[in-house]
PDB file of N, CA and C in Angstrom:
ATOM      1  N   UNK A   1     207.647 132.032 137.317  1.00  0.00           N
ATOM      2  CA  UNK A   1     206.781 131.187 138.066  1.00  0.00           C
ATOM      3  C   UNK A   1     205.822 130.439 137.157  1.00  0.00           C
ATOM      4  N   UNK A   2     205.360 129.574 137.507  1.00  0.00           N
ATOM      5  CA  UNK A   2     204.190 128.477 136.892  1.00  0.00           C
ATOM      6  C   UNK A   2     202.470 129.035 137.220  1.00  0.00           C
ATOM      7  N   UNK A   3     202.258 129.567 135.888  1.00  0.00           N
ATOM      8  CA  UNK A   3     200.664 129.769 136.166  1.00  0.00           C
ATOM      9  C   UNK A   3     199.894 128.867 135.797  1.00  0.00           C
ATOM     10  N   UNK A   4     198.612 128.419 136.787  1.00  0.00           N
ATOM     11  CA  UNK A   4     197.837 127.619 136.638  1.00  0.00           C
ATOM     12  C   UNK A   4     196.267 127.691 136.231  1.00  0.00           C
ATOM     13  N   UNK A   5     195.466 127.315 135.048  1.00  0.00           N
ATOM     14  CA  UNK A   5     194.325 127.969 135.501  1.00  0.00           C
ATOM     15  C   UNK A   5     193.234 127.300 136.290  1.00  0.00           C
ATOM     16  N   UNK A   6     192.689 127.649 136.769  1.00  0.00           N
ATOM     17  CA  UNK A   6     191.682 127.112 138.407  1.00  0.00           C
ATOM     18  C   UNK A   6     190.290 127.404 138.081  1.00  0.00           C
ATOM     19  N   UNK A   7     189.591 126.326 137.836  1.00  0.00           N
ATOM     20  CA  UNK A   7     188.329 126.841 137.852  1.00  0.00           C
ATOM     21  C   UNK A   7     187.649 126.279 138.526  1.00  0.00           C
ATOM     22  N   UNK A   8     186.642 126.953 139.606  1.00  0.00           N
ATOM     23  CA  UNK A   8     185.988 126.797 140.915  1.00  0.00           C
ATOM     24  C   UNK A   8     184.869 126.617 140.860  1.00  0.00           C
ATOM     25  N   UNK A   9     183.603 125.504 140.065  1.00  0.00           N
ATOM     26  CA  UNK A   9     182.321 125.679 139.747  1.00  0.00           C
ATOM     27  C   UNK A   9     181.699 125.899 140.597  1.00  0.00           C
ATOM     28  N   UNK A  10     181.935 125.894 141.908  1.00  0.00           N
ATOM     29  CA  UNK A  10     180.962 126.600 142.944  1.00  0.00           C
ATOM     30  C   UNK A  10     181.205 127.743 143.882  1.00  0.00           C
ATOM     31  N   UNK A  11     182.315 128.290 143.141  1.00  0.00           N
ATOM     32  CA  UNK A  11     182.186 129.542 143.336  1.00  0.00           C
ATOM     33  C   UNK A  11     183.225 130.377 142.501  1.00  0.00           C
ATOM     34  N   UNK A  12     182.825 130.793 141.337  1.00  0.00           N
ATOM     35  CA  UNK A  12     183.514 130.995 140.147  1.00  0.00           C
ATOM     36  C   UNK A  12     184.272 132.171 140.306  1.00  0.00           C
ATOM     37  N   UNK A  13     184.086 132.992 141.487  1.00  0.00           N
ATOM     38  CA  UNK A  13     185.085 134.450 141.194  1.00  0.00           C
ATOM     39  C   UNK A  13     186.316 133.812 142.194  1.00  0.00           C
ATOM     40  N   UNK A  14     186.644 132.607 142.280  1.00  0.00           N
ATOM     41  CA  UNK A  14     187.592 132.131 143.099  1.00  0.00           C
ATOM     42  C   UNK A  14     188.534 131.294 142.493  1.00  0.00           C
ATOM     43  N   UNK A  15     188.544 131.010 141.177  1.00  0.00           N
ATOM     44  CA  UNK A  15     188.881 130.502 139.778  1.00  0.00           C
ATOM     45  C   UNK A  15     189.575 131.902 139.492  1.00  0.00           C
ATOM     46  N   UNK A  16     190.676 131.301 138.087  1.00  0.00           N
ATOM     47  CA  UNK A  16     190.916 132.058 137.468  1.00  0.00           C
ATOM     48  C   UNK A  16     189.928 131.922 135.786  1.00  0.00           C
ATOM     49  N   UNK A  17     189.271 131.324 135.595  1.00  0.00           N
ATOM     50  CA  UNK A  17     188.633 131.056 134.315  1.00  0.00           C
ATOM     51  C   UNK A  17     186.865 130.589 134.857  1.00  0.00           C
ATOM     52  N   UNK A  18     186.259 131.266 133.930  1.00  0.00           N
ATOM     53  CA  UNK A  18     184.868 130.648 134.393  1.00  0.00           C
ATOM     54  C   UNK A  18     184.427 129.830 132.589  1.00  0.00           C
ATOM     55  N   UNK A  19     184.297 128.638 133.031  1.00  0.00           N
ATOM     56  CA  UNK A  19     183.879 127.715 131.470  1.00  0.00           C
ATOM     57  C   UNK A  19     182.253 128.094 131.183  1.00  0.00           C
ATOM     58  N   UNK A  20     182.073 127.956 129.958  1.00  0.00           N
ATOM     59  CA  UNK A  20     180.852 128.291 129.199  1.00  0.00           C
ATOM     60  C   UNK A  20     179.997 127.043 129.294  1.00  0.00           C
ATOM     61  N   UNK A  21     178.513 127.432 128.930  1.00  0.00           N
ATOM     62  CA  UNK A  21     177.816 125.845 128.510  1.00  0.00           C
ATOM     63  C   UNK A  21     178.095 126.119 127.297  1.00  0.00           C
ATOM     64  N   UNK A  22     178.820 125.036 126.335  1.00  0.00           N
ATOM     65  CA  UNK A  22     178.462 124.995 124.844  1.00  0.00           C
ATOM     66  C   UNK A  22     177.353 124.595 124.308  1.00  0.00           C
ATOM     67  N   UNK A  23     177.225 124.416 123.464  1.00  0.00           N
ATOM     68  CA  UNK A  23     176.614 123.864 122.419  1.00  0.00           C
ATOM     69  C   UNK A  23     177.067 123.649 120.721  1.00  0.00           C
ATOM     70  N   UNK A  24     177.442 122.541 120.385  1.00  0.00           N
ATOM     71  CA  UNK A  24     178.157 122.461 118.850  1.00  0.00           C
ATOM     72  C   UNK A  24     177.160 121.640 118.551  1.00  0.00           C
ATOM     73  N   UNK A  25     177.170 122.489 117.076  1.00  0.00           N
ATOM     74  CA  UNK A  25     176.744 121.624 115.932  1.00  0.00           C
ATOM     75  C   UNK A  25     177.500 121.796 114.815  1.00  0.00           C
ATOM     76  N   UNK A  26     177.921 120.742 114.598  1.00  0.00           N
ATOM     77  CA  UNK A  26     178.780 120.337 113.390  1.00  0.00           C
ATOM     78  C   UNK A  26     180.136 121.808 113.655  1.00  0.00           C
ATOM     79  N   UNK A  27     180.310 122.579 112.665  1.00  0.00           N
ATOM     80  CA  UNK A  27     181.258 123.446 112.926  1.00  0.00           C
ATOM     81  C   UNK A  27     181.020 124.977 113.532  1.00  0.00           C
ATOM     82  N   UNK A  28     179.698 124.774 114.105  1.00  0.00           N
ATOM     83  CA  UNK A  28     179.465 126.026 114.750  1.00  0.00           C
ATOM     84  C   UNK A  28     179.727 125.639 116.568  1.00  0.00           C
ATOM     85  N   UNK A  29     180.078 126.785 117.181  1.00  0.00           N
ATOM     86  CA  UNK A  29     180.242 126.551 118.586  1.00  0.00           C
ATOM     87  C   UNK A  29     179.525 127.569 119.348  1.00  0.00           C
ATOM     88  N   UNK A  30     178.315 127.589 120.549  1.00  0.00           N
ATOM     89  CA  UNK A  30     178.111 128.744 120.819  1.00  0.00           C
ATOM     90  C   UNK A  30     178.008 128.646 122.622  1.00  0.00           C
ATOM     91  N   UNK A  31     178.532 129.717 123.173  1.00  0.00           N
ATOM     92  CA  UNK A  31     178.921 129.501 124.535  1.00  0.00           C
ATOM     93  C   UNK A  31     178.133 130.734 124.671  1.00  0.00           C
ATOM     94  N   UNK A  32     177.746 129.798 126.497  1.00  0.00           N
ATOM     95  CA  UNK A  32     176.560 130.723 126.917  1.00  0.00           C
ATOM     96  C   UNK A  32     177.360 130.685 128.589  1.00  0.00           C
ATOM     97  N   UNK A  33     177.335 132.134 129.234  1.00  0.00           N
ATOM     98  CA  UNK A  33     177.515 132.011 130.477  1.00  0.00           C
ATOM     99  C   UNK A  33     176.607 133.042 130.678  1.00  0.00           C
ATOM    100  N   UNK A  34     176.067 132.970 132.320  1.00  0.00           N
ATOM    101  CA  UNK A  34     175.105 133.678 132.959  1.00  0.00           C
ATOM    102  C   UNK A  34     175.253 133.965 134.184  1.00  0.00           C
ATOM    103  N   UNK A  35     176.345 134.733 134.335  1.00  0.00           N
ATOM    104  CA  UNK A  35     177.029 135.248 135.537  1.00  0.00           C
ATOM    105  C   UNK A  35     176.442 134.864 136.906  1.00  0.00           C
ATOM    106  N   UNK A  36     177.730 133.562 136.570  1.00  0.00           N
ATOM    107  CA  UNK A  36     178.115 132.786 137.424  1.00  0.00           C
ATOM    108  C   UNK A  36     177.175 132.132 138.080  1.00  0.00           C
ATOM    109  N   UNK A  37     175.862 131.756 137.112  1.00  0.00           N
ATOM    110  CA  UNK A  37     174.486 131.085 137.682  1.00  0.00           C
ATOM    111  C   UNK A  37     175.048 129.736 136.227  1.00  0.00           C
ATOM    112  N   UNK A  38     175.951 128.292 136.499  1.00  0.00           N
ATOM    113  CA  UNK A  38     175.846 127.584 135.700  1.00  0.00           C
ATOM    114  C   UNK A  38     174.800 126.931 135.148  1.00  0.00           C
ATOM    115  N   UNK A  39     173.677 126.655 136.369  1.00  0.00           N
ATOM    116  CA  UNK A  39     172.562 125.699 136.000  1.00  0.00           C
ATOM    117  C   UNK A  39     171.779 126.719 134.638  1.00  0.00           C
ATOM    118  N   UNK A  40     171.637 128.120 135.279  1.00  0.00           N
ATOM    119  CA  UNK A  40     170.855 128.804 134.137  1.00  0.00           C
ATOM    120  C   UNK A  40     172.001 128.862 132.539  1.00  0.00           C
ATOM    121  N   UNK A  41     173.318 129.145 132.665  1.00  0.00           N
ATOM    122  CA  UNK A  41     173.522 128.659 131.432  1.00  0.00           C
ATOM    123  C   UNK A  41     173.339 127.155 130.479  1.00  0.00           C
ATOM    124  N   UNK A  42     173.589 126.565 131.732  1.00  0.00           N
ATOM    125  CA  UNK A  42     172.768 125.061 131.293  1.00  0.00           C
ATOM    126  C   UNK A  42     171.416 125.292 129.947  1.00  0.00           C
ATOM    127  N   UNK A  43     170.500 125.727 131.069  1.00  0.00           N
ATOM    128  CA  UNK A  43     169.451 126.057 130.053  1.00  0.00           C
ATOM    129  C   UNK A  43     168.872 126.913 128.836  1.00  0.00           C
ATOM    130  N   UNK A  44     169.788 128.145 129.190  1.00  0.00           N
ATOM    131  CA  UNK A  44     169.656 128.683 128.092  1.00  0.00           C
ATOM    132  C   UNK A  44     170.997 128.052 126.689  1.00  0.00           C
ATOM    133  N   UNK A  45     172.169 127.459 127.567  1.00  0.00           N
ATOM    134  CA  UNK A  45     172.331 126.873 125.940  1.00  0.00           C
ATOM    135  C   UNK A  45     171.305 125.581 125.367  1.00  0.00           C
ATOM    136  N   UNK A  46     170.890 124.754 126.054  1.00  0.00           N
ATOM    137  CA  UNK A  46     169.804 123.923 125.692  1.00  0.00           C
ATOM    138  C   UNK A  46     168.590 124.531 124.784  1.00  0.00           C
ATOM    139  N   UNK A  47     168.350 125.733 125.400  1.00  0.00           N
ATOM    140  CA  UNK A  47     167.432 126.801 124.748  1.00  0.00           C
ATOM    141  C   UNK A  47     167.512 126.614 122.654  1.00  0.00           C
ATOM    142  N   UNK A  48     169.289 126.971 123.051  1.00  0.00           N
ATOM    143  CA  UNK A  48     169.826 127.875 121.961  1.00  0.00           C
ATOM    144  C   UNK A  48     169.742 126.309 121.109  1.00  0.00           C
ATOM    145  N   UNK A  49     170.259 125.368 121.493  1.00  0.00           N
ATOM    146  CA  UNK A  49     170.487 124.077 120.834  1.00  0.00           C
ATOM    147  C   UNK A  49     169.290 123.081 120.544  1.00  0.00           C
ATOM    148  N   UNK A  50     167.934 123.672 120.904  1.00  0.00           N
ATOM    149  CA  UNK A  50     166.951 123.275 120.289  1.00  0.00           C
ATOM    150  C   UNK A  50     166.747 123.969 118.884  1.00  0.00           C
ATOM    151  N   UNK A  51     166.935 125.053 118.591  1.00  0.00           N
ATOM    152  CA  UNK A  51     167.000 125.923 116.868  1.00  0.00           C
ATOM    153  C   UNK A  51     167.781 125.642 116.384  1.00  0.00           C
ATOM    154  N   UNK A  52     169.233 125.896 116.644  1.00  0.00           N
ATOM    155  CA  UNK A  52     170.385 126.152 115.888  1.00  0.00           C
ATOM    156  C   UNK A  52     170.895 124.529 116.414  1.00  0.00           C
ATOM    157  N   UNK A  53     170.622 123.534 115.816  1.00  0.00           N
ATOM    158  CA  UNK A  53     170.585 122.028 115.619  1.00  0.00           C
ATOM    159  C   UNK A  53     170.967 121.806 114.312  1.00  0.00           C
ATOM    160  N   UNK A  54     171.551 120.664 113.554  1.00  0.00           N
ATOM    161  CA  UNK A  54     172.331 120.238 112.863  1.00  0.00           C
ATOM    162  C   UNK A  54     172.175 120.961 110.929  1.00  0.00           C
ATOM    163  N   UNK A  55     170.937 121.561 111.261  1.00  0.00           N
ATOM    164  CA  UNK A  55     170.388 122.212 109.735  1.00  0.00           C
ATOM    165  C   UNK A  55     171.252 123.135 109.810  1.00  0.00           C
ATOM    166  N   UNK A  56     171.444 123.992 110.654  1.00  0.00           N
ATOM    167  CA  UNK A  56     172.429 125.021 111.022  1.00  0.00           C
ATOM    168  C   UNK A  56     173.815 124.693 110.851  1.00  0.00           C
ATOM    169  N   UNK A  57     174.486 123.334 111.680  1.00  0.00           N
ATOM    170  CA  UNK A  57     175.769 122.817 110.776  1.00  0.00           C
ATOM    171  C   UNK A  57     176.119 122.408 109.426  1.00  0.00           C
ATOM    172  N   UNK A  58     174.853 122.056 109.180  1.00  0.00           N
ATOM    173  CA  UNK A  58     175.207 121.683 107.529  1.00  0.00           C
ATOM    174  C   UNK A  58     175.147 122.920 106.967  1.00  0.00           C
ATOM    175  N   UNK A  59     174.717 123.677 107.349  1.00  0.00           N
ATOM    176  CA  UNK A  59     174.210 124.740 106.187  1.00  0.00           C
ATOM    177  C   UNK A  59     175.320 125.557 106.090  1.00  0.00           C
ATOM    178  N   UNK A  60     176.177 126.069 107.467  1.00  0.00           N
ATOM    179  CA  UNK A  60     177.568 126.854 107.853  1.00  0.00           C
ATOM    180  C   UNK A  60     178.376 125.877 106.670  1.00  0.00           C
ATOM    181  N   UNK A  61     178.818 124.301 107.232  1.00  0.00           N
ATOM    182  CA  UNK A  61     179.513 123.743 106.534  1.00  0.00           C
ATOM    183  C   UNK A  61     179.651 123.338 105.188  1.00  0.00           C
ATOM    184  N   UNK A  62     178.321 123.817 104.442  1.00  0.00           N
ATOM    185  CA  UNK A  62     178.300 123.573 102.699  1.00  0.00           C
ATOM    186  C   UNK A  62     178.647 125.116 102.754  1.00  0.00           C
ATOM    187  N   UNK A  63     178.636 126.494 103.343  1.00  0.00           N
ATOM    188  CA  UNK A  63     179.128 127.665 102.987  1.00  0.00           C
ATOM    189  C   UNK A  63     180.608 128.254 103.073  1.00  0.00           C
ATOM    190  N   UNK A  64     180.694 126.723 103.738  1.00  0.00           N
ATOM    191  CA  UNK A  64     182.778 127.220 104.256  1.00  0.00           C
ATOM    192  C   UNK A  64     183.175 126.705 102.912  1.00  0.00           C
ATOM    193  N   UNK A  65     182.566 125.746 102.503  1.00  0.00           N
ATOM    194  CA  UNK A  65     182.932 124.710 101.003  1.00  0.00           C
ATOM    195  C   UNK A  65     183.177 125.450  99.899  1.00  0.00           C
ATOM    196  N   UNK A  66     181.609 126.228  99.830  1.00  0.00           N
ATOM    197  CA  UNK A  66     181.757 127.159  98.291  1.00  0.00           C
ATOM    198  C   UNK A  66     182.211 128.027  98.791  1.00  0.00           C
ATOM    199  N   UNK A  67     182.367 128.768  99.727  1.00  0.00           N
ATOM    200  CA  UNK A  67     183.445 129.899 100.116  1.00  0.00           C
ATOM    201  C   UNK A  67     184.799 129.342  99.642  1.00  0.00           C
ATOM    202  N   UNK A  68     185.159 128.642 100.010  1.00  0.00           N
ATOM    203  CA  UNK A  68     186.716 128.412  99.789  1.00  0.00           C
ATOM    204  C   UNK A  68     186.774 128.182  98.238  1.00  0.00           C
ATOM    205  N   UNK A  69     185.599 127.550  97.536  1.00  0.00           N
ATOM    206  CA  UNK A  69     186.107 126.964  96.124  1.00  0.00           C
ATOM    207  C   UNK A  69     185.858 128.199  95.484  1.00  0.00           C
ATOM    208  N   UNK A  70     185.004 129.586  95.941  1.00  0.00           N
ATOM    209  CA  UNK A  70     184.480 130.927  95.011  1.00  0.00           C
ATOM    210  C   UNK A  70     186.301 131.112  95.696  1.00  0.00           C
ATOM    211  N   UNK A  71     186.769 131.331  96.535  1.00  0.00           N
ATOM    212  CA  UNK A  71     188.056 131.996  97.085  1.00  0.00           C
ATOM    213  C   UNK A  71     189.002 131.404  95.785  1.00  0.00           C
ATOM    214  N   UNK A  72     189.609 130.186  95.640  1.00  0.00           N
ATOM    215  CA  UNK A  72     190.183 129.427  95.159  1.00  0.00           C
ATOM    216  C   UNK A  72     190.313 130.354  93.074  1.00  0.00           C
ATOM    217  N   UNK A  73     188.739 129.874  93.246  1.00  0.00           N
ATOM    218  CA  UNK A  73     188.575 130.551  91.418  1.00  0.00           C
ATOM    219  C   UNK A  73     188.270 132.218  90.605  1.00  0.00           C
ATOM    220  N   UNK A  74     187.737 132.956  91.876  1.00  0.00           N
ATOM    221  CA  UNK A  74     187.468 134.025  91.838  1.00  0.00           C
ATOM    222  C   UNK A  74     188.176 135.032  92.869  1.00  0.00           C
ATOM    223  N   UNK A  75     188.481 134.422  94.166  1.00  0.00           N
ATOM    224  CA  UNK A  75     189.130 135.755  95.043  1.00  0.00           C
ATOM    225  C   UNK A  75     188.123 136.094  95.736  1.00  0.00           C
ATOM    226  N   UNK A  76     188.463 137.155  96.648  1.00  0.00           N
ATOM    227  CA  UNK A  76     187.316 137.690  97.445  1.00  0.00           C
ATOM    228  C   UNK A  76     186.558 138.599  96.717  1.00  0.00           C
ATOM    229  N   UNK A  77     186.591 139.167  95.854  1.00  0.00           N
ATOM    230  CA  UNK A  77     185.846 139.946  94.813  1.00  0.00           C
ATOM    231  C   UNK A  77     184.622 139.150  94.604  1.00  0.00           C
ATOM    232  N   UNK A  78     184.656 137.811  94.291  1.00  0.00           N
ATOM    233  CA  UNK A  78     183.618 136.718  93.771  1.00  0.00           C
ATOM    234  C   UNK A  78     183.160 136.466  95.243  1.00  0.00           C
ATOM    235  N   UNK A  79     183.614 136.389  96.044  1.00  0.00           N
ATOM    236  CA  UNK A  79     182.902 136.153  97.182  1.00  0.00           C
ATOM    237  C   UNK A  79     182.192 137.034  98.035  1.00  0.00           C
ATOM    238  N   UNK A  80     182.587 137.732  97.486  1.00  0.00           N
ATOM    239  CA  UNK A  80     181.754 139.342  98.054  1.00  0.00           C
ATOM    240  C   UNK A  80     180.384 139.836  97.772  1.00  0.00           C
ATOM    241  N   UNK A  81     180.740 139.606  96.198  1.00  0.00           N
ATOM    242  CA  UNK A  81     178.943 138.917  95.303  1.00  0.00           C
ATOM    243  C   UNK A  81     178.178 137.956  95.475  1.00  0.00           C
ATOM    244  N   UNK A  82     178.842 137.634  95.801  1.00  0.00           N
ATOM    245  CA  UNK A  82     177.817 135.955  96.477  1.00  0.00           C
ATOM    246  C   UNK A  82     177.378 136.161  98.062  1.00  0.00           C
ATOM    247  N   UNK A  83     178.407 136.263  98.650  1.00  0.00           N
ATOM    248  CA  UNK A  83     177.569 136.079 100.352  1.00  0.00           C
ATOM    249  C   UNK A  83     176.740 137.163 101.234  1.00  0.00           C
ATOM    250  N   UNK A  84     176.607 137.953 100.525  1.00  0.00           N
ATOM    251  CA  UNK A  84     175.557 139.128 100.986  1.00  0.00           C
ATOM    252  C   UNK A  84     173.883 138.767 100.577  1.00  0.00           C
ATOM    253  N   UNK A  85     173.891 137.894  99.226  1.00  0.00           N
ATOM    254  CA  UNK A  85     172.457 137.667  98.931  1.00  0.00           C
ATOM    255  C   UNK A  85     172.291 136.038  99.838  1.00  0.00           C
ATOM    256  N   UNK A  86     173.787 135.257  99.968  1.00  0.00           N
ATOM    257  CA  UNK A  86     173.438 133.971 100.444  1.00  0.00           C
ATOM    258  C   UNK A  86     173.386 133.801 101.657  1.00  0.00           C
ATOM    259  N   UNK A  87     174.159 134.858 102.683  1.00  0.00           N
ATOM    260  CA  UNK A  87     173.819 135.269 104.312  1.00  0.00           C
ATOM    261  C   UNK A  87     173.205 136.325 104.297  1.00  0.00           C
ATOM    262  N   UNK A  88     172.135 136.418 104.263  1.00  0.00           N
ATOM    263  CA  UNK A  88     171.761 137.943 104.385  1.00  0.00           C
ATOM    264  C   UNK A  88     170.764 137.500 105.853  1.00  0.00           C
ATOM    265  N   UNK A  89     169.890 139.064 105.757  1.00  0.00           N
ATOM    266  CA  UNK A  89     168.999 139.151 107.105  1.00  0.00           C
ATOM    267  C   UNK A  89     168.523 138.012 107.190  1.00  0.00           C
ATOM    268  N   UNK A  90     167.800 137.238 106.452  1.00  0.00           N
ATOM    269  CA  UNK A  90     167.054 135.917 106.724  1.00  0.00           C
ATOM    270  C   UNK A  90     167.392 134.472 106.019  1.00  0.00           C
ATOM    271  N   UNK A  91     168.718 134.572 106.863  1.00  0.00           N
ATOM    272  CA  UNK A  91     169.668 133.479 106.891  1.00  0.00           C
ATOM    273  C   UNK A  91     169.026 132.387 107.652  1.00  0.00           C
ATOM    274  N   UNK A  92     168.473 132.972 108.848  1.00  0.00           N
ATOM    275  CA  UNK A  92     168.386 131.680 109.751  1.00  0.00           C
ATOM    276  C   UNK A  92     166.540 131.310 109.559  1.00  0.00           C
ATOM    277  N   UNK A  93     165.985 132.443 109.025  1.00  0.00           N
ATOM    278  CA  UNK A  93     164.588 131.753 108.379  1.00  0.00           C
ATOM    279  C   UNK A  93     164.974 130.978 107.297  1.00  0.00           C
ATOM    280  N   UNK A  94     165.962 131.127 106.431  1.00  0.00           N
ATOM    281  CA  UNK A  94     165.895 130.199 105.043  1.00  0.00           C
ATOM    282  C   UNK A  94     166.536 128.436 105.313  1.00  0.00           C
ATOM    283  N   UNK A  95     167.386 128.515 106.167  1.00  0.00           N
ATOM    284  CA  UNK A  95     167.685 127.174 107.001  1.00  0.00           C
ATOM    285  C   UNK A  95     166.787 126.951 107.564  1.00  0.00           C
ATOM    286  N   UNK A  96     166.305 127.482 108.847  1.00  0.00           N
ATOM    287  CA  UNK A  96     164.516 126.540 109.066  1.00  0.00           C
ATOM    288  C   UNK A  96     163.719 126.242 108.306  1.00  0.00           C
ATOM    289  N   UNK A  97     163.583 126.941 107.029  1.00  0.00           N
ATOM    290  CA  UNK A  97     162.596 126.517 105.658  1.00  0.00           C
ATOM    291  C   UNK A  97     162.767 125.846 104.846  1.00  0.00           C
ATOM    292  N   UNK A  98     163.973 124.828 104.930  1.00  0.00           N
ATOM    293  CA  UNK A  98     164.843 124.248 103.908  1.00  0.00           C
ATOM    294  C   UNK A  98     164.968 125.130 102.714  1.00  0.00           C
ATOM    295  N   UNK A  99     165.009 126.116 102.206  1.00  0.00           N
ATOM    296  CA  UNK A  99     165.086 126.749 101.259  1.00  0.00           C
ATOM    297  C   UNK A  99     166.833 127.297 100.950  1.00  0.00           C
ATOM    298  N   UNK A 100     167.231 127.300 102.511  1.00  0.00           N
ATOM    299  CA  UNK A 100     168.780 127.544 101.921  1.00  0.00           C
ATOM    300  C   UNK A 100     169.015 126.902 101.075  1.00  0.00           C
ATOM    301  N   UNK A 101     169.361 125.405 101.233  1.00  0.00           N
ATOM    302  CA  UNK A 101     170.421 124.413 100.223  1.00  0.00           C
ATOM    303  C   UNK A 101     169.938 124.621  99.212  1.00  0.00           C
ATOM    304  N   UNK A 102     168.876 124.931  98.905  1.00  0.00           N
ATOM    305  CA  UNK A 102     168.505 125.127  97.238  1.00  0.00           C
ATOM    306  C   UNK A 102     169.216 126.737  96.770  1.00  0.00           C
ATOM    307  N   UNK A 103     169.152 127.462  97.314  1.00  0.00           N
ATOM    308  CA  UNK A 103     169.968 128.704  96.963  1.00  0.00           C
ATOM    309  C   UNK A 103     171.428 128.609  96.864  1.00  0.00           C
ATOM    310  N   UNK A 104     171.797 127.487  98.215  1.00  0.00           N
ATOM    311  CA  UNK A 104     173.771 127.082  98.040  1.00  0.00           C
ATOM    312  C   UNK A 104     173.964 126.192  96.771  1.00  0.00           C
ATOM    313  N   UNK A 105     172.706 125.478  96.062  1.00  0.00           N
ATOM    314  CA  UNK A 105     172.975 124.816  95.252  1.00  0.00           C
ATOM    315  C   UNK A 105     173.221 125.335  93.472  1.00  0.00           C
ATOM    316  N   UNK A 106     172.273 126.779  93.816  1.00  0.00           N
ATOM    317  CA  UNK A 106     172.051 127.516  92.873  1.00  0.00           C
ATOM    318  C   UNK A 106     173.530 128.758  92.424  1.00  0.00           C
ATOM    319  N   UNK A 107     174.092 129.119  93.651  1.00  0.00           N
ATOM    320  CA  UNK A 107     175.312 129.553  93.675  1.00  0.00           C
ATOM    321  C   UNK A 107     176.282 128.693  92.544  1.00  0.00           C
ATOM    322  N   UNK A 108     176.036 127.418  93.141  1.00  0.00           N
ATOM    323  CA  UNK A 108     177.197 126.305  92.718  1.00  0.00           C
ATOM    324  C   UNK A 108     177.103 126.032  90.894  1.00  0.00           C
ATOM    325  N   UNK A 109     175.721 126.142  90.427  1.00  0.00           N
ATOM    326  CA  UNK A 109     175.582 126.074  88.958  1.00  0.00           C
ATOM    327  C   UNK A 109     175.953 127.228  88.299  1.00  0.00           C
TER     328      UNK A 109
END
């Protein structure tokens, strides 16, 4: 038989799929649902997409870069040394402080 998927925004347990609010920036994606209240996921991804705004994409996307080029010349061994001091606990304070890119830049020399 032919399955279809159905999604019912006004009344979501009548769907077979309930869709997320996203929010992207650059190569990050983050989905917010709030059982089955859309307007409130509305807002709390709006919430989320006032912080995690485009400093946050650049910053993921210069780390996929030297990730792949430490992968490329060193292996995961070399990358193992590197992304624990360059993601660590206060990852997302050092992107609000502009202070990351100077540390991704410091990796790179």
């Amino acid at each position: 038989g032919l399955c279809r998927l159905v999604s019912v925004a006004d009344s979501p347990t009548d769907g077979s799929f309930i869709s997320m609010a996203v929010h992207r920036a650059g190569p990050i994606a983050i989905g917010v649902s709030a059982g089955n209240v859309p307007s409130a996921a509305g807002r709390i991804r709006d919430a989320i997409a006032a912080r995690f705004d485009d400093r946050y994409g650049e910053a993921v996307a210069s780390c996929a870069e030297l990730r792949a080029e430490v992968l490329a010349e060193q292996g995961s061994i070399g990358w193992a040394k590197i992304h624990p001091g360059l993601i660590g606990s206060d990852f997302c304070a050092r992107v609000e402080n502009a202070t990351f890119n100077e540390e991704l830049a410091a990796c790179r020399s």
